[in-house]
PDB file of N, CA and C in Angstrom:
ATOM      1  N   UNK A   1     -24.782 -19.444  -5.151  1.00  0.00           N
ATOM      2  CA  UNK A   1     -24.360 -20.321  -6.193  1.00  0.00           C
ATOM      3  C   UNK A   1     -24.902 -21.722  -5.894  1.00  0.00           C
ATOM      4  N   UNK A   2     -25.408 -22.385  -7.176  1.00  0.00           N
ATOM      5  CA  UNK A   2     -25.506 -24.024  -6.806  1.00  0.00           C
ATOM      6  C   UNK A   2     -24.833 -24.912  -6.903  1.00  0.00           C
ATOM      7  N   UNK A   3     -24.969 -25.996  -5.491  1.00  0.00           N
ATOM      8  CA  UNK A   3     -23.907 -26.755  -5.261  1.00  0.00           C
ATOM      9  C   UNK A   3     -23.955 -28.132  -5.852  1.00  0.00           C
ATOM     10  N   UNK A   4     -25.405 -27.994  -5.657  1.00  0.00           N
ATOM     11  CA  UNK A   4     -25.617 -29.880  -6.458  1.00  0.00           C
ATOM     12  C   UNK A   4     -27.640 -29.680  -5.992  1.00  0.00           C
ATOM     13  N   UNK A   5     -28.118 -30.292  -7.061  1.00  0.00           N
ATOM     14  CA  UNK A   5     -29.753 -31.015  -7.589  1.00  0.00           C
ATOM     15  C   UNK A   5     -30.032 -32.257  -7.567  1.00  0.00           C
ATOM     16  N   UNK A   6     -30.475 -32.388  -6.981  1.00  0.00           N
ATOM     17  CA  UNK A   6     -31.412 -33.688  -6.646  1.00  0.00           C
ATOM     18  C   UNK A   6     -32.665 -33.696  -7.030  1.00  0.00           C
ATOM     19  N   UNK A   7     -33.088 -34.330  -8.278  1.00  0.00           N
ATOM     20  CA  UNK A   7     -34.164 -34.899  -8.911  1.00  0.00           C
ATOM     21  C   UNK A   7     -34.897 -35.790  -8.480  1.00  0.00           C
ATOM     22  N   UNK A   8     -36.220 -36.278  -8.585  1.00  0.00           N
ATOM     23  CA  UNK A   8     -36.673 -37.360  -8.109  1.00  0.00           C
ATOM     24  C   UNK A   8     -37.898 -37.232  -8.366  1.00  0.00           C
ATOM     25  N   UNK A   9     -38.261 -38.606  -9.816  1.00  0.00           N
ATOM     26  CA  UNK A   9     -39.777 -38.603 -10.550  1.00  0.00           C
ATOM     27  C   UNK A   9     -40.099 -37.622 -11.007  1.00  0.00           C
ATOM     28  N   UNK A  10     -39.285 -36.537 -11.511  1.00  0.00           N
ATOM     29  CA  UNK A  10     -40.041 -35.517 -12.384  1.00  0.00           C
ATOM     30  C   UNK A  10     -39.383 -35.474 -13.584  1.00  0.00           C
ATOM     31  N   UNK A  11     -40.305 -35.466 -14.500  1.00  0.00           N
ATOM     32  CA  UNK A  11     -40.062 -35.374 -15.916  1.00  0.00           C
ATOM     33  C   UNK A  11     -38.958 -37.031 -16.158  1.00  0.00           C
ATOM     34  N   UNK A  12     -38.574 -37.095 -16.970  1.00  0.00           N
ATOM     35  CA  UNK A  12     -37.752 -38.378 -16.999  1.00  0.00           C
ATOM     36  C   UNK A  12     -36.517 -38.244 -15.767  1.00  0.00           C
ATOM     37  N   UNK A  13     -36.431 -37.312 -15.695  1.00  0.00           N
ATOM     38  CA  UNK A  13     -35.526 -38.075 -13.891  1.00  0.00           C
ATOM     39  C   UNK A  13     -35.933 -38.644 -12.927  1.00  0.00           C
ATOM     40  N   UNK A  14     -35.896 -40.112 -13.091  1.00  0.00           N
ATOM     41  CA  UNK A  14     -36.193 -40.663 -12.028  1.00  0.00           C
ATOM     42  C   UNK A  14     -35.412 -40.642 -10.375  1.00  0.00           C
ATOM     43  N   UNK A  15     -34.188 -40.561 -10.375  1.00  0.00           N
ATOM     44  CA  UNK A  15     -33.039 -40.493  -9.288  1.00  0.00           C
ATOM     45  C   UNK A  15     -31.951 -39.626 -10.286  1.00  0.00           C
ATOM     46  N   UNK A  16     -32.067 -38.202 -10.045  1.00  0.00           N
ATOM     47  CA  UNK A  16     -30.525 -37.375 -10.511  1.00  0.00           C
ATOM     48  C   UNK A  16     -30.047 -36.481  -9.890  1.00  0.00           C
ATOM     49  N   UNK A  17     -28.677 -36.585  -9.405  1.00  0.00           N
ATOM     50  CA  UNK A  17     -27.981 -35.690  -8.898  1.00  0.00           C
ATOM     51  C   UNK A  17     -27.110 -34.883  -9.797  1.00  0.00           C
ATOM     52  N   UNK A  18     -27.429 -33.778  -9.285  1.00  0.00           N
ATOM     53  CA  UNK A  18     -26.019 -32.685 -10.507  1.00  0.00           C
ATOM     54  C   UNK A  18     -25.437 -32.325  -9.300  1.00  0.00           C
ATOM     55  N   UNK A  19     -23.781 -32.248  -9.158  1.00  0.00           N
ATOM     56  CA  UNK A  19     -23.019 -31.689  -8.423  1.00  0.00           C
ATOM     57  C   UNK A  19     -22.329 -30.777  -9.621  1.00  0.00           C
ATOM     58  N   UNK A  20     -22.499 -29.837  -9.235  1.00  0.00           N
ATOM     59  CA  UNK A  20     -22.122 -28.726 -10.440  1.00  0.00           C
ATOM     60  C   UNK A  20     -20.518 -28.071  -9.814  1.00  0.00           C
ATOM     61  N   UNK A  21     -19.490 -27.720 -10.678  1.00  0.00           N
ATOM     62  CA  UNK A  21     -18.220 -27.876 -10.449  1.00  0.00           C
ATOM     63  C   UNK A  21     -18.129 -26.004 -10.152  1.00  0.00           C
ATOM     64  N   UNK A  22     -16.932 -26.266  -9.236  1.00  0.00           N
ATOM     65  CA  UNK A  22     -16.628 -25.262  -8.496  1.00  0.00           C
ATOM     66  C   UNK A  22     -15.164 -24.956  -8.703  1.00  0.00           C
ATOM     67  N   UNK A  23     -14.787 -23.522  -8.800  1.00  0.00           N
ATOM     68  CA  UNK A  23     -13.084 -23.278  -8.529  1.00  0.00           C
ATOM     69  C   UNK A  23     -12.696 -22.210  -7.981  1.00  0.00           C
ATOM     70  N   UNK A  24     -11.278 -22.385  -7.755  1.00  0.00           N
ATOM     71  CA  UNK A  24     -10.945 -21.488  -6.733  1.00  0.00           C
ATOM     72  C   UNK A  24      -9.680 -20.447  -7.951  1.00  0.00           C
ATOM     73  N   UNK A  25     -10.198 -18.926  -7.609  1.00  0.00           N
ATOM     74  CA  UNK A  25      -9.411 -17.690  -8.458  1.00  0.00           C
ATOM     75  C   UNK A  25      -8.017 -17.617  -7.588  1.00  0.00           C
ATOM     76  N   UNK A  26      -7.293 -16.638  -7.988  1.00  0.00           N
ATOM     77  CA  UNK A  26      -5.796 -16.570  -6.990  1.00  0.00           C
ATOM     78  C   UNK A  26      -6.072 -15.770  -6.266  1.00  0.00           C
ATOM     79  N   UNK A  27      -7.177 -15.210  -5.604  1.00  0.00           N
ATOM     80  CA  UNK A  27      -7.764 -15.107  -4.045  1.00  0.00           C
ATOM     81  C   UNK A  27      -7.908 -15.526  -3.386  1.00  0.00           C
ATOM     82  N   UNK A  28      -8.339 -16.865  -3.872  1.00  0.00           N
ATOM     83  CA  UNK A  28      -8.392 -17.904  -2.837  1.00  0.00           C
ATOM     84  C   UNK A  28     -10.552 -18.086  -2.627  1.00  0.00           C
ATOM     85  N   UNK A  29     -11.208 -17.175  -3.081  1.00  0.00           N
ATOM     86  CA  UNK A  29     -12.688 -17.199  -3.230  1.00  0.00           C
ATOM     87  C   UNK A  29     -12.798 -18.314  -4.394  1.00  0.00           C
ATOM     88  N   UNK A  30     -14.234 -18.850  -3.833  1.00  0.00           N
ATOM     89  CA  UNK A  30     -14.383 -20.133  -4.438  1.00  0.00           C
ATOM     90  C   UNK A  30     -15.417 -18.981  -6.201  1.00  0.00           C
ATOM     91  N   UNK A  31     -15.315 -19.537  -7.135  1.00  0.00           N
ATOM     92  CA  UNK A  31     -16.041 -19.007  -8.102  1.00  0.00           C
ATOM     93  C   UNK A  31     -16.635 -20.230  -9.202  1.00  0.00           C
ATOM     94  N   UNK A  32     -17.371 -19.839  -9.415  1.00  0.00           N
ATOM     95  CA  UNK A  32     -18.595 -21.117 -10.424  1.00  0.00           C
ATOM     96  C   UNK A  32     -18.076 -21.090 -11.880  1.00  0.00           C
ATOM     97  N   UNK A  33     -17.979 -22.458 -11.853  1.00  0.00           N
ATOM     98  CA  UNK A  33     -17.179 -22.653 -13.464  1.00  0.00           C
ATOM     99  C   UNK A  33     -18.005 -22.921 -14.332  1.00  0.00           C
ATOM    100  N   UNK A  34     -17.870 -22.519 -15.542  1.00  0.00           N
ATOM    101  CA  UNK A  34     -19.370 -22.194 -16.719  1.00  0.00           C
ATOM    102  C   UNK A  34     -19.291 -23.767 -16.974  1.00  0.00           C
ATOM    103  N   UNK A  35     -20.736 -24.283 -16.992  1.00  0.00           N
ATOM    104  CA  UNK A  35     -20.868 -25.734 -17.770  1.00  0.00           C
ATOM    105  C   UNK A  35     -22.147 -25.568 -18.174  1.00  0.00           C
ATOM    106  N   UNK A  36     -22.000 -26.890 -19.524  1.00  0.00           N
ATOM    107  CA  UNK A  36     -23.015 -26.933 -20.366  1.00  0.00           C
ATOM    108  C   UNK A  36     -24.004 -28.156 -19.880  1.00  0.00           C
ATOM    109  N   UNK A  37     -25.185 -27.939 -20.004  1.00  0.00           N
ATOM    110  CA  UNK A  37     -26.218 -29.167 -20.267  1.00  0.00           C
ATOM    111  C   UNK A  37     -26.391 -29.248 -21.515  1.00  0.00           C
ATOM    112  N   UNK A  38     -26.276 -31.011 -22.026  1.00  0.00           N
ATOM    113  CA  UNK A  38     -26.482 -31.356 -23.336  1.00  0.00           C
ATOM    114  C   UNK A  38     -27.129 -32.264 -23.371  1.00  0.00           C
ATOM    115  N   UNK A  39     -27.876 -32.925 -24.038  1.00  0.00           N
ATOM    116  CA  UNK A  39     -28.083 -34.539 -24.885  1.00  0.00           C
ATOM    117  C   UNK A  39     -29.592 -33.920 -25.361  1.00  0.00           C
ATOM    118  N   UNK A  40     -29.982 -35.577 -25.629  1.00  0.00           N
ATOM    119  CA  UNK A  40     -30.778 -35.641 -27.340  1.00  0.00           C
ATOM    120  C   UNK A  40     -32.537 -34.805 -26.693  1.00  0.00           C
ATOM    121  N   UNK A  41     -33.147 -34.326 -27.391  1.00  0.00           N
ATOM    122  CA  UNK A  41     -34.160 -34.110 -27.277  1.00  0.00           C
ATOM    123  C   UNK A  41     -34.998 -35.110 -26.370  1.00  0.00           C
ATOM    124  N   UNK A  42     -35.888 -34.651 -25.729  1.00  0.00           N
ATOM    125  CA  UNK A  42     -36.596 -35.129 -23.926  1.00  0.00           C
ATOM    126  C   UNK A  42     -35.465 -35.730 -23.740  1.00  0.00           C
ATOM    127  N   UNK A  43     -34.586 -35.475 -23.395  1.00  0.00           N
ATOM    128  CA  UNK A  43     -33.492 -36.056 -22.670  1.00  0.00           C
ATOM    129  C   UNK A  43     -33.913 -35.504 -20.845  1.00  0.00           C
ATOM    130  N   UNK A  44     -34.705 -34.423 -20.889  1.00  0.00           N
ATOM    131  CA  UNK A  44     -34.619 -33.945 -19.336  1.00  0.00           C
ATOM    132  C   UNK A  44     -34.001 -32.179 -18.933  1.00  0.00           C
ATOM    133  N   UNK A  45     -33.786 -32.077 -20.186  1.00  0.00           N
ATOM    134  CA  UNK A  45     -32.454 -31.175 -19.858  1.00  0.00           C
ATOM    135  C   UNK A  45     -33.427 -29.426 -19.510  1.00  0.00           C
ATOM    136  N   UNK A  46     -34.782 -29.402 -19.804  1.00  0.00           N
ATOM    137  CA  UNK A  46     -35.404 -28.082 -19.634  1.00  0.00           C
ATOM    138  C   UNK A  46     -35.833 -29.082 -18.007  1.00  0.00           C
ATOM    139  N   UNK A  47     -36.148 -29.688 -17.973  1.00  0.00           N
ATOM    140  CA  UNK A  47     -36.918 -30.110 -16.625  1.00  0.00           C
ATOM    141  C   UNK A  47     -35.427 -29.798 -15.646  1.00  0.00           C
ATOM    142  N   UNK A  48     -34.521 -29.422 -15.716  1.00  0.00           N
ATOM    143  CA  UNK A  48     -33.459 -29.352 -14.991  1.00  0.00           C
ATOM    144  C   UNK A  48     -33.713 -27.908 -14.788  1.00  0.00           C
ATOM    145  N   UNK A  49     -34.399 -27.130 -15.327  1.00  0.00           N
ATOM    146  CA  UNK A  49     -33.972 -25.403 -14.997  1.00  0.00           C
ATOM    147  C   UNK A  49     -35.254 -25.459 -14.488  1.00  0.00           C
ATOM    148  N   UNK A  50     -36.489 -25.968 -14.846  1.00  0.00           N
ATOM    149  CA  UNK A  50     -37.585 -26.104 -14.000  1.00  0.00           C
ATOM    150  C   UNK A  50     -37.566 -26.521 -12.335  1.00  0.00           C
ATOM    151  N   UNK A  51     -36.691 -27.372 -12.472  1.00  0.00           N
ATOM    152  CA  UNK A  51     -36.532 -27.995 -10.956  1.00  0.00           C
ATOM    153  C   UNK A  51     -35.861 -27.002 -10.499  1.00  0.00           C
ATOM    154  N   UNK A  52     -34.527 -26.423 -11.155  1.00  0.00           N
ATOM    155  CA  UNK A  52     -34.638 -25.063  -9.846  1.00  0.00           C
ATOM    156  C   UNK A  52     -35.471 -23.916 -10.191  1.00  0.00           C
ATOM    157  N   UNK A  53     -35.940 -23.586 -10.636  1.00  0.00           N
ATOM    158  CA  UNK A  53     -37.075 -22.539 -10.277  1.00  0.00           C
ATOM    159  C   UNK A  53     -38.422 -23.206  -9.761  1.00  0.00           C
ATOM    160  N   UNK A  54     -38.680 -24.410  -9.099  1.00  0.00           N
ATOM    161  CA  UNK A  54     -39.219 -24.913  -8.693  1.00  0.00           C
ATOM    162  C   UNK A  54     -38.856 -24.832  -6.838  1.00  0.00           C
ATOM    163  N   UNK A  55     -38.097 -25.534  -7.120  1.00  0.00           N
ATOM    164  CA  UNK A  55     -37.216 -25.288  -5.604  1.00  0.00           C
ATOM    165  C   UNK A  55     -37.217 -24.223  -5.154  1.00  0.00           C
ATOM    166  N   UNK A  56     -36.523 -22.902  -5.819  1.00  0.00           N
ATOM    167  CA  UNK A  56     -36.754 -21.421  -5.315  1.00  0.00           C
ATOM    168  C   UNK A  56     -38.092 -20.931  -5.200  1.00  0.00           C
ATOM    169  N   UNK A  57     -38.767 -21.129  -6.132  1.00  0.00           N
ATOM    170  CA  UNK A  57     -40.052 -20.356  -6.314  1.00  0.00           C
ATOM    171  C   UNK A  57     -41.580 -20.782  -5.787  1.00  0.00           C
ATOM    172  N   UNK A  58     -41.010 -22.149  -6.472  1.00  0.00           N
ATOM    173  CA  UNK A  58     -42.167 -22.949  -6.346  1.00  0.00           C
ATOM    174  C   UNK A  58     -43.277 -23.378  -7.031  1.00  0.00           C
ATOM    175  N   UNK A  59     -42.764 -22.655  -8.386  1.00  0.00           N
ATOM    176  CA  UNK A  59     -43.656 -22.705  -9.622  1.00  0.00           C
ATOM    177  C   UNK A  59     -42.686 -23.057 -10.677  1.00  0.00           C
ATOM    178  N   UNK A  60     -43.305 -23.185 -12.205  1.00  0.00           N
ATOM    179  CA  UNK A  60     -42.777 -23.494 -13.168  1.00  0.00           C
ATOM    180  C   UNK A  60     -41.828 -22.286 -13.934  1.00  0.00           C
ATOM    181  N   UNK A  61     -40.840 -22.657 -14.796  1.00  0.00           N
ATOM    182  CA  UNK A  61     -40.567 -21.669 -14.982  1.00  0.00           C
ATOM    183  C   UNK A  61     -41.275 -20.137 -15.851  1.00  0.00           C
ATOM    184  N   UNK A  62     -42.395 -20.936 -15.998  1.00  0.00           N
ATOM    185  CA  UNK A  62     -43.389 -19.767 -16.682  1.00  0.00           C
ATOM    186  C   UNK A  62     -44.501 -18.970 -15.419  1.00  0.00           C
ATOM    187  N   UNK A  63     -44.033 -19.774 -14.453  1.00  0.00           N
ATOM    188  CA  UNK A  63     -45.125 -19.123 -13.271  1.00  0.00           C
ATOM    189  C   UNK A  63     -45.645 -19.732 -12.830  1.00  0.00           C
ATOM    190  N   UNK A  64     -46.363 -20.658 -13.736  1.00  0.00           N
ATOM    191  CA  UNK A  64     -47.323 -21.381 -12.916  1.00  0.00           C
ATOM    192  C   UNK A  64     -47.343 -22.423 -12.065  1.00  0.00           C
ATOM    193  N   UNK A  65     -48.270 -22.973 -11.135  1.00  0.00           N
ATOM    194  CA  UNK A  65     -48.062 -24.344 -10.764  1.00  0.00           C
ATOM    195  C   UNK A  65     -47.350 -25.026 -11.517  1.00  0.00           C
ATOM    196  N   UNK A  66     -46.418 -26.042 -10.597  1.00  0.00           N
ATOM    197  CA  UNK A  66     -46.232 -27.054 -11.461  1.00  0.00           C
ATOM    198  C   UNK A  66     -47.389 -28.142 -11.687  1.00  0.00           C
ATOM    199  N   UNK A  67     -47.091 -28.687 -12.781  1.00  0.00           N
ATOM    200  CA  UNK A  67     -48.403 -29.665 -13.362  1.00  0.00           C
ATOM    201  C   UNK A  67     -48.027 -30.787 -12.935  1.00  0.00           C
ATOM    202  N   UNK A  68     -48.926 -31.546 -12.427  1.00  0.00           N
ATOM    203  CA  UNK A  68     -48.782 -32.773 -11.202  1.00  0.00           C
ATOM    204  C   UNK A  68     -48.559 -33.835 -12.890  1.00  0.00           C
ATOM    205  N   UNK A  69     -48.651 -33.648 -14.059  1.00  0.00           N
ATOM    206  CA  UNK A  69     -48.141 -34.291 -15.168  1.00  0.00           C
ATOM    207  C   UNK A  69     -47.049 -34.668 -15.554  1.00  0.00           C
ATOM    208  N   UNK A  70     -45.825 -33.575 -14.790  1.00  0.00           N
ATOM    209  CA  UNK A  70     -44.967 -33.493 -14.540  1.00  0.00           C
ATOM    210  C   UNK A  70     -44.077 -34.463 -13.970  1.00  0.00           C
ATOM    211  N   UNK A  71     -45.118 -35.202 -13.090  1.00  0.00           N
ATOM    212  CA  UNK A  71     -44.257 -36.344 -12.242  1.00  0.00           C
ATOM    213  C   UNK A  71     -44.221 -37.390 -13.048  1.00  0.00           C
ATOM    214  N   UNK A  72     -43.237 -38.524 -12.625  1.00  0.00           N
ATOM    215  CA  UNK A  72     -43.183 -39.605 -13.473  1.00  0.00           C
ATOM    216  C   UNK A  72     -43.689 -40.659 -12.395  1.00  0.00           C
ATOM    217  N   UNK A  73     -43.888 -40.321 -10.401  1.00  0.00           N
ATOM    218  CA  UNK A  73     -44.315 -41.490 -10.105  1.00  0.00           C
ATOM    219  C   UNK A  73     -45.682 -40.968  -9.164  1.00  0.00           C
ATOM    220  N   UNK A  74     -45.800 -41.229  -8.068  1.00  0.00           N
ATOM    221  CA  UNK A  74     -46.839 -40.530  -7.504  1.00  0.00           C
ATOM    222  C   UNK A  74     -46.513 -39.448  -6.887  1.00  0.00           C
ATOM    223  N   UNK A  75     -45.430 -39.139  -6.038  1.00  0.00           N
ATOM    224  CA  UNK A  75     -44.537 -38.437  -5.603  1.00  0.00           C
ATOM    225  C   UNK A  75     -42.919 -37.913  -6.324  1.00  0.00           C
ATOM    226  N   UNK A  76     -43.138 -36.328  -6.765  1.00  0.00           N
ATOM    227  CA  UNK A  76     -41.512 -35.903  -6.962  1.00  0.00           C
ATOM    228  C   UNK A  76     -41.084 -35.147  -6.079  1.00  0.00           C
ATOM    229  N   UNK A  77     -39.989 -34.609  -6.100  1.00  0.00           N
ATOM    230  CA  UNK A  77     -39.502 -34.020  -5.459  1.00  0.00           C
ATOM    231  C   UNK A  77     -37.747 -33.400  -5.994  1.00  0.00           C
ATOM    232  N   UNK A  78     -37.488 -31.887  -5.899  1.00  0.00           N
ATOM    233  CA  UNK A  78     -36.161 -31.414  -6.063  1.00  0.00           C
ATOM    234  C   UNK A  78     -36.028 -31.154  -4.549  1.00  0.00           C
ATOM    235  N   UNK A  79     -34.277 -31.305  -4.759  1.00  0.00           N
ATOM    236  CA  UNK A  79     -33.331 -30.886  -3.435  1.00  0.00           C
ATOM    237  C   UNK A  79     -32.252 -29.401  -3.782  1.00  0.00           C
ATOM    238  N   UNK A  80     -32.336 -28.517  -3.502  1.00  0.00           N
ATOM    239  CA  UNK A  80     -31.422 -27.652  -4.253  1.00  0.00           C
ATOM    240  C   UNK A  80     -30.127 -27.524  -3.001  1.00  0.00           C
ATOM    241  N   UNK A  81     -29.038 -27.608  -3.280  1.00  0.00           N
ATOM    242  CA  UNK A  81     -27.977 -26.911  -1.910  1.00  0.00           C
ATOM    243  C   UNK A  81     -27.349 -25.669  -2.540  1.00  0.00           C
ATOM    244  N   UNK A  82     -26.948 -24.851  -2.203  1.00  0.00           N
ATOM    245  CA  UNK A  82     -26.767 -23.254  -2.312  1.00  0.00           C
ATOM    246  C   UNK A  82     -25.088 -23.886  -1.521  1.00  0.00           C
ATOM    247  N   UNK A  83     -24.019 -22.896  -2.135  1.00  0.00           N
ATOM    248  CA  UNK A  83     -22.950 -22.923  -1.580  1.00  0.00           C
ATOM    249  C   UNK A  83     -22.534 -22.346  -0.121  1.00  0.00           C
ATOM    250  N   UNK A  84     -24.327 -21.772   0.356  1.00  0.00           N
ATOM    251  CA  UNK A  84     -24.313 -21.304   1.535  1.00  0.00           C
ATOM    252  C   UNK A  84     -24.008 -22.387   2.832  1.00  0.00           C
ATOM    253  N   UNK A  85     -24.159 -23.478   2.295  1.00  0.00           N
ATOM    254  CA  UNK A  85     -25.253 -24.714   2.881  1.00  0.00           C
ATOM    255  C   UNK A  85     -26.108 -24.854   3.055  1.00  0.00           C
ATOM    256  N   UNK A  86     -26.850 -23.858   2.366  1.00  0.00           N
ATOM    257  CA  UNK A  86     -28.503 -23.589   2.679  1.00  0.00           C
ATOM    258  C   UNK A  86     -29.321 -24.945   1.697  1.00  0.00           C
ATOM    259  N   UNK A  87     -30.341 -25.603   2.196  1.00  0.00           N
ATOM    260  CA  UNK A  87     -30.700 -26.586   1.297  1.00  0.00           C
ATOM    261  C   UNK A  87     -32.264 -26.678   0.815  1.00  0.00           C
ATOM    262  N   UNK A  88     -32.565 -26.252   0.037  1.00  0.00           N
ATOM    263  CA  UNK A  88     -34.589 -25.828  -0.226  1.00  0.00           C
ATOM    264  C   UNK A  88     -34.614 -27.252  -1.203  1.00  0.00           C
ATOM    265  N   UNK A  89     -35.697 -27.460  -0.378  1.00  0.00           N
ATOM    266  CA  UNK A  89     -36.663 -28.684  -0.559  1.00  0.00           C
ATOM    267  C   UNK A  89     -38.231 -28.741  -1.223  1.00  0.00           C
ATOM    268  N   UNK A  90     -38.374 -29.114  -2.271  1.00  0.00           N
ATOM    269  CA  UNK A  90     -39.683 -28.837  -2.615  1.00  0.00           C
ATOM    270  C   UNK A  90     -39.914 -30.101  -3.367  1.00  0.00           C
ATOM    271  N   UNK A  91     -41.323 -30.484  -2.671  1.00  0.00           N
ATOM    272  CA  UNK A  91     -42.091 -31.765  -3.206  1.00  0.00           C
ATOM    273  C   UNK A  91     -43.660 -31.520  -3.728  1.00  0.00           C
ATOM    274  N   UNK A  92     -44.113 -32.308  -4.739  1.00  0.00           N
ATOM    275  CA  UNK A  92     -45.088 -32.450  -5.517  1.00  0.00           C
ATOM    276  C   UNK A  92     -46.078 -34.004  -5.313  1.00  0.00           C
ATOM    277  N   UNK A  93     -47.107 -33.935  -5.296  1.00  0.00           N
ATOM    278  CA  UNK A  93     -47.397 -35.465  -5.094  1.00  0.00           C
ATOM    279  C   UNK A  93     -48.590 -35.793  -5.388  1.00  0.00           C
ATOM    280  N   UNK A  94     -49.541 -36.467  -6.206  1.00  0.00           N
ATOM    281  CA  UNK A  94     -50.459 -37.229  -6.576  1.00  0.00           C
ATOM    282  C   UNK A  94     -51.649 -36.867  -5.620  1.00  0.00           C
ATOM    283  N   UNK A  95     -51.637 -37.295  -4.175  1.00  0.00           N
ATOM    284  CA  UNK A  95     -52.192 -37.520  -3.239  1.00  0.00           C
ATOM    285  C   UNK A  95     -53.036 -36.210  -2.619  1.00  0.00           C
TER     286      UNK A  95
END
């Protein structure tokens, strides 16, 4: 499950964190509570499912490289954390 995204220079996110909300059933197991992404057109909101299949994969969500067009500075970069504590790191860069 994801715990929180860290954006940085890609697509209009310049600095974004998503800490995505978590709850606990009467087991006492932690379980992922449904939420929506919203706002206005290029708001960012497909570059958010890109960045994690970026992070996991390493490509776009259609497969391919990501397109160094993509960035907004010379360097981007996603942070993904997994409720494991596991944390995948993937950067993109001009250079």
């Amino acid at each position: 499950m994801i715990r929180s995204l860290s954006i940085s220079h890609l697509g209009p996110h310049v600095a974004t964190r998503l800490a995505l909300p978590v709850g606990a059933s009467e087991d006492g197991k932690t379980r992922p509570v449904p939420c929506t992404i919203r706002g206005p057109s290029m708001a960012g909101k497909s570059t958010i499912s890109d960045a994690v299949t970026m992070a996991l994969w390493g490509c776009d969500t259609f497969g391919s490289s990501m397109s160094l067009d993509a960035l907004s500075g010379e360097r981007g970069e996603v942070v993904l954390t997994l409720s494991s504590g596991t944390r995948v790191r993937r950067a993109l860069s001009r250079r």
